[in-house]
N, C-alpha and C. Protein backbone atom coordinates (compact mmCIF):
# COMPACT_ATOMS: atom_id res chain seq x y z
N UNK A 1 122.36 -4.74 70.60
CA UNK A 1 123.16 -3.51 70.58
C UNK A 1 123.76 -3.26 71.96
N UNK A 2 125.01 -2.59 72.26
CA UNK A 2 125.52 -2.56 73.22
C UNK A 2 125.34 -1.37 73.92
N UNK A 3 125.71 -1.01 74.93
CA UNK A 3 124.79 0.29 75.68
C UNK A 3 126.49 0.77 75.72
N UNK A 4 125.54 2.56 75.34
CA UNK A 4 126.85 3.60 75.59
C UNK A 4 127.14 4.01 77.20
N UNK A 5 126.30 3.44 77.86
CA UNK A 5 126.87 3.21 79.55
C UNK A 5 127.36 2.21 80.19
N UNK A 6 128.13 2.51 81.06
CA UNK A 6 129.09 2.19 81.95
C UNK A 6 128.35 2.70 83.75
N UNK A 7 128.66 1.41 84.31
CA UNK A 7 128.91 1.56 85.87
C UNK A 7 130.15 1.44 86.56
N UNK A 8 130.18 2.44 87.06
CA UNK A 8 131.71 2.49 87.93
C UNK A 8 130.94 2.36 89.62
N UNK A 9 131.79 1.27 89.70
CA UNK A 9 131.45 0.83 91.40
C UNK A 9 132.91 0.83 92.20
N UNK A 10 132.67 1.34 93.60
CA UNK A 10 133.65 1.08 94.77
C UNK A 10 134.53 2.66 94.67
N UNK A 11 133.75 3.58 94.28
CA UNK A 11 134.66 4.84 94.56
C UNK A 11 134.43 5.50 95.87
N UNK A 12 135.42 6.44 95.98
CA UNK A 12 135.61 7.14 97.72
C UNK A 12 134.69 8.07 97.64
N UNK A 13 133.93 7.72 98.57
CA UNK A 13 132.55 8.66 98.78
C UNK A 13 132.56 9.92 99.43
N UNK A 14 134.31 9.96 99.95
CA UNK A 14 134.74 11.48 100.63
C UNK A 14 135.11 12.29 99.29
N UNK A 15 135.49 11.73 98.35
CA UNK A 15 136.29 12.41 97.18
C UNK A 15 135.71 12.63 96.35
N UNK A 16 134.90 11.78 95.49
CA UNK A 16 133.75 11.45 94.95
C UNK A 16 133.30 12.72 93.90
N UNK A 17 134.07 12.62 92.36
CA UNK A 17 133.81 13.93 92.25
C UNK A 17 133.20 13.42 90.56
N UNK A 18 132.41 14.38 89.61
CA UNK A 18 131.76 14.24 88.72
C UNK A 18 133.26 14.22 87.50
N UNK A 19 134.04 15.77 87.99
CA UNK A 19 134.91 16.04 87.43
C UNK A 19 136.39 15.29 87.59
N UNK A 20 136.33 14.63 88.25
CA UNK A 20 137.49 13.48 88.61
C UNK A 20 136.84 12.33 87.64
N UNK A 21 136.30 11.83 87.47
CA UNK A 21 135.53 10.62 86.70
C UNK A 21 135.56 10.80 85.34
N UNK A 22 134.91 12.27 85.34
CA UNK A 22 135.16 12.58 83.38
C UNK A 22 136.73 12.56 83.51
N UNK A 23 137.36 13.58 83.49
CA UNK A 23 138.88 13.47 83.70
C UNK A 23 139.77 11.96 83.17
N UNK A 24 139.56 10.57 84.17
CA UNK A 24 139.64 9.56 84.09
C UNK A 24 138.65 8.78 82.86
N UNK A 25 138.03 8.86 82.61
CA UNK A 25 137.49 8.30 81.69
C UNK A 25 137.09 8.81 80.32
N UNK A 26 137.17 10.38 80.43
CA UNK A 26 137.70 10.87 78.63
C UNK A 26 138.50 10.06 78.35
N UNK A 27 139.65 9.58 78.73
CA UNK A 27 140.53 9.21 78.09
C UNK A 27 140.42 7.58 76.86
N UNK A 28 139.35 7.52 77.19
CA UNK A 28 138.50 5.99 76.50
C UNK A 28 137.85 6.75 75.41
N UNK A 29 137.14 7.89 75.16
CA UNK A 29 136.33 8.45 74.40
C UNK A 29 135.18 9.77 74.85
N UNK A 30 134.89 10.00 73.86
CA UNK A 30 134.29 11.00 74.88
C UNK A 30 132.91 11.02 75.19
N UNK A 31 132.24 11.62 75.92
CA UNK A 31 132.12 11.77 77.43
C UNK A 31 130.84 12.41 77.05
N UNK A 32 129.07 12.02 77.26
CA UNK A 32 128.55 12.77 77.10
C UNK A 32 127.76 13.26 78.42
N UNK A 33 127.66 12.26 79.35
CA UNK A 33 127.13 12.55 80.95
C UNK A 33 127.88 12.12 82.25
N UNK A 34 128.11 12.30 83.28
CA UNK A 34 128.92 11.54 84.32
C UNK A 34 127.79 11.47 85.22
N UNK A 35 126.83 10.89 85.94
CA UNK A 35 125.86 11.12 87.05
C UNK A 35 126.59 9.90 88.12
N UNK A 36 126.75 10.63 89.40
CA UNK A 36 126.83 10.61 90.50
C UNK A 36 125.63 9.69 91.50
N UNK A 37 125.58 8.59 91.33
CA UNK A 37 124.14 8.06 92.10
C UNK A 37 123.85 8.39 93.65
N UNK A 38 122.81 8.88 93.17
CA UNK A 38 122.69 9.90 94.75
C UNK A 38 122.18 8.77 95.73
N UNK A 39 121.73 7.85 95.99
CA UNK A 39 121.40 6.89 97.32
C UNK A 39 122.61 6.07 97.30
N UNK A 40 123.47 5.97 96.47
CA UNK A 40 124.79 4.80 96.47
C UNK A 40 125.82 5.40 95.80
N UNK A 41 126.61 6.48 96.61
CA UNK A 41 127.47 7.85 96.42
C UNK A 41 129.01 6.65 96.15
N UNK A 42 128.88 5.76 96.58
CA UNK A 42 130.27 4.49 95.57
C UNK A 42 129.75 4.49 94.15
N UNK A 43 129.03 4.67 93.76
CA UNK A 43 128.93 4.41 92.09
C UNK A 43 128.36 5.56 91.54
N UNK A 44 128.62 5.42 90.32
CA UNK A 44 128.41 6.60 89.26
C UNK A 44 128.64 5.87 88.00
N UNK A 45 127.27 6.39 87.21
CA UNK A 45 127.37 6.08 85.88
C UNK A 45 127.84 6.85 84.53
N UNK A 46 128.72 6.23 83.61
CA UNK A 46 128.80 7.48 82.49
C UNK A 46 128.63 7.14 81.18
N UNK A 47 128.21 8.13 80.52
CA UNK A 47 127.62 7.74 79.04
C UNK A 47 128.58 8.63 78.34
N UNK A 48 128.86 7.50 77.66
CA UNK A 48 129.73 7.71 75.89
C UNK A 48 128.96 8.02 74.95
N UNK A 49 129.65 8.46 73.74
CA UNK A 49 128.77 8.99 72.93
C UNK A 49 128.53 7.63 72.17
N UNK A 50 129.87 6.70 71.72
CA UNK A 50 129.15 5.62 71.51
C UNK A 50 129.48 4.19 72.42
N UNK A 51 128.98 2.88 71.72
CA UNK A 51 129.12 1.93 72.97
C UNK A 51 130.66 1.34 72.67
N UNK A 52 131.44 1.57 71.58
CA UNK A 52 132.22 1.21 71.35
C UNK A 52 133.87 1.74 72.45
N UNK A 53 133.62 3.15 72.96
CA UNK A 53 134.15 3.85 73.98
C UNK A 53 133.80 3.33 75.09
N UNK A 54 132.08 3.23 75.46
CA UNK A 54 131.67 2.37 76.57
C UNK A 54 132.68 1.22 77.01
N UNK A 55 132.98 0.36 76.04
CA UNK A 55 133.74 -0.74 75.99
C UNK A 55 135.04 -0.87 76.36
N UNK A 56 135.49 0.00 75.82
CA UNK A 56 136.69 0.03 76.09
C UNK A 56 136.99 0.59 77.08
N UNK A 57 136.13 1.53 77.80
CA UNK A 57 136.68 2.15 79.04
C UNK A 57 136.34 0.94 80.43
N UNK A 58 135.31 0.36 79.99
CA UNK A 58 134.86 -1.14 80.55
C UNK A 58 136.71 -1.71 81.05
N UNK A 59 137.13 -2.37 79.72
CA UNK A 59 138.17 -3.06 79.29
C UNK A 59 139.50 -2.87 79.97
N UNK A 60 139.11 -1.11 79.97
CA UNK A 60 140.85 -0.97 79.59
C UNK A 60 140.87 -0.60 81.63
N UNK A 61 139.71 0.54 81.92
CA UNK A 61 139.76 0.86 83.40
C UNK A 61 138.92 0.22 84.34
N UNK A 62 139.10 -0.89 84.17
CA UNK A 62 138.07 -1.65 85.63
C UNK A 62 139.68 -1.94 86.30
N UNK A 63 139.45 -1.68 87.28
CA UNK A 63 140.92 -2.55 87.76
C UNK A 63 141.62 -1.05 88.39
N UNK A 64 141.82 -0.06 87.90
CA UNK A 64 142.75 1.09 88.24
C UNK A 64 142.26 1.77 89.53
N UNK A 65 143.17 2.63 90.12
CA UNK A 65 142.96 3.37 91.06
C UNK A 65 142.73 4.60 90.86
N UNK A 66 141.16 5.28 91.76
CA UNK A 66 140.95 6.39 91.64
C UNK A 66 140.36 6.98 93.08
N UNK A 67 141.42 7.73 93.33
CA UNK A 67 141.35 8.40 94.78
C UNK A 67 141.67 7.16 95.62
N UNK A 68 142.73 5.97 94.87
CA UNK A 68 143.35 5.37 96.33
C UNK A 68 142.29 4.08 96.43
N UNK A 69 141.09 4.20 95.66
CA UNK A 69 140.70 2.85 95.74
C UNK A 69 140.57 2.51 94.25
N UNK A 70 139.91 0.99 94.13
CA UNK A 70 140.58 0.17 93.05
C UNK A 70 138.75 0.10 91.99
N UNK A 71 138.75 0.90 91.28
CA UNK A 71 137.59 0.73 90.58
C UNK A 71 136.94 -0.06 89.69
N UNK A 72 135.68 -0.91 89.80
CA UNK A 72 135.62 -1.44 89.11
C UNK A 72 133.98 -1.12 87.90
N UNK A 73 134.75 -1.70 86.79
CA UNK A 73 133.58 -0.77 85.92
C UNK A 73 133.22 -2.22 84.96
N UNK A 74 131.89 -2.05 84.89
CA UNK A 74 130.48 -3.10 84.44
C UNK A 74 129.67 -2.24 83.38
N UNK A 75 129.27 -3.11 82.25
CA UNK A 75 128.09 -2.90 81.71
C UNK A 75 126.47 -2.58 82.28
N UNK A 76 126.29 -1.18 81.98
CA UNK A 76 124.98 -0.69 82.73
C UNK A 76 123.57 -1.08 82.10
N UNK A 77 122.78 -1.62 82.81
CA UNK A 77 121.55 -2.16 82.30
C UNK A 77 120.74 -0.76 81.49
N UNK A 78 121.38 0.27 81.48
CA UNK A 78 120.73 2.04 81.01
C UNK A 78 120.99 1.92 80.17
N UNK A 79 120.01 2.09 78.88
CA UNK A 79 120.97 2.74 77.95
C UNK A 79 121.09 4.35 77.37
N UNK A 80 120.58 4.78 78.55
CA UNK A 80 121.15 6.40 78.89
C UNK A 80 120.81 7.04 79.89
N UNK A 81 121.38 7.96 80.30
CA UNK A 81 121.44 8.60 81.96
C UNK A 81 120.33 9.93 81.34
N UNK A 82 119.39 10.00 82.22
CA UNK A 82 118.20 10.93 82.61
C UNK A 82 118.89 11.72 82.86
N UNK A 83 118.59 12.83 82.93
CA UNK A 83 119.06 14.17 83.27
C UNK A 83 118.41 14.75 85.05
N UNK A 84 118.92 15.16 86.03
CA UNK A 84 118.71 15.39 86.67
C UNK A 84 117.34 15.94 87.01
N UNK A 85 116.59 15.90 87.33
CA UNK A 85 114.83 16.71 87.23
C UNK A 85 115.17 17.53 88.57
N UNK A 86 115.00 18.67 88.03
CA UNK A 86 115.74 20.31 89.43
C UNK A 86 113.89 20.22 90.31
C-alpha cells in the first residue's frame, strides 16, 4: 500500500511557512496535515487524505519553485504525521 505522505525537501528556511505549503499542494488533493520538521526547518511533511493525491503531488510538484527555491518532493517512509505533543 502506498503512503498518504509526502516529503518536501530544500525549502527557504527564512520563509518557511505551514500555510504556503498547504496553499501549494491542495492543489494535488486535499490536505489533511502540513508538519514543519522542527530540527531540519528545509523539509516538511504532508499528509493527503489518500495516497493516490500523495502521488500525484509527488509527480506533478517535485521540480517547482517555492519561495525562489526549487522543491523537491519524495515518498515518506510515515505513513502518517503525529500530531504535535504541546
Amino acid at each position: 500500500a502506498k503512503s498518504c505522505v509526502i516529503l518536501v525537501n530544500n525549502l527557504d528556511t527564512e520563509k518557511v511557512s505551514v500555510q504556503g505549503i498547504f496553499n501549494l499542494f491542495s492543489t494535488c488533493g486535499v490536505i489533511s496535515r502540513v508538519k514543519i520538521l522542527y530540527n531540519k526547518r528545509d523539509s516538511a511533511m504532508v499528509m493527503f487524505d489518500n495516497p493516490e493525491h500523495a502521488e500525484n503531488a509527488r509527480l506533478s510538484l517535485s521540480g517547482v519553485p517555492l519561495w525562489g527555491n526549487t522543491v523537491l518532493v519524495s515518498n515518506s517512509k510515515h505513513r502518517l504525521i503525529q500530531a504535535n505533543r504541546s
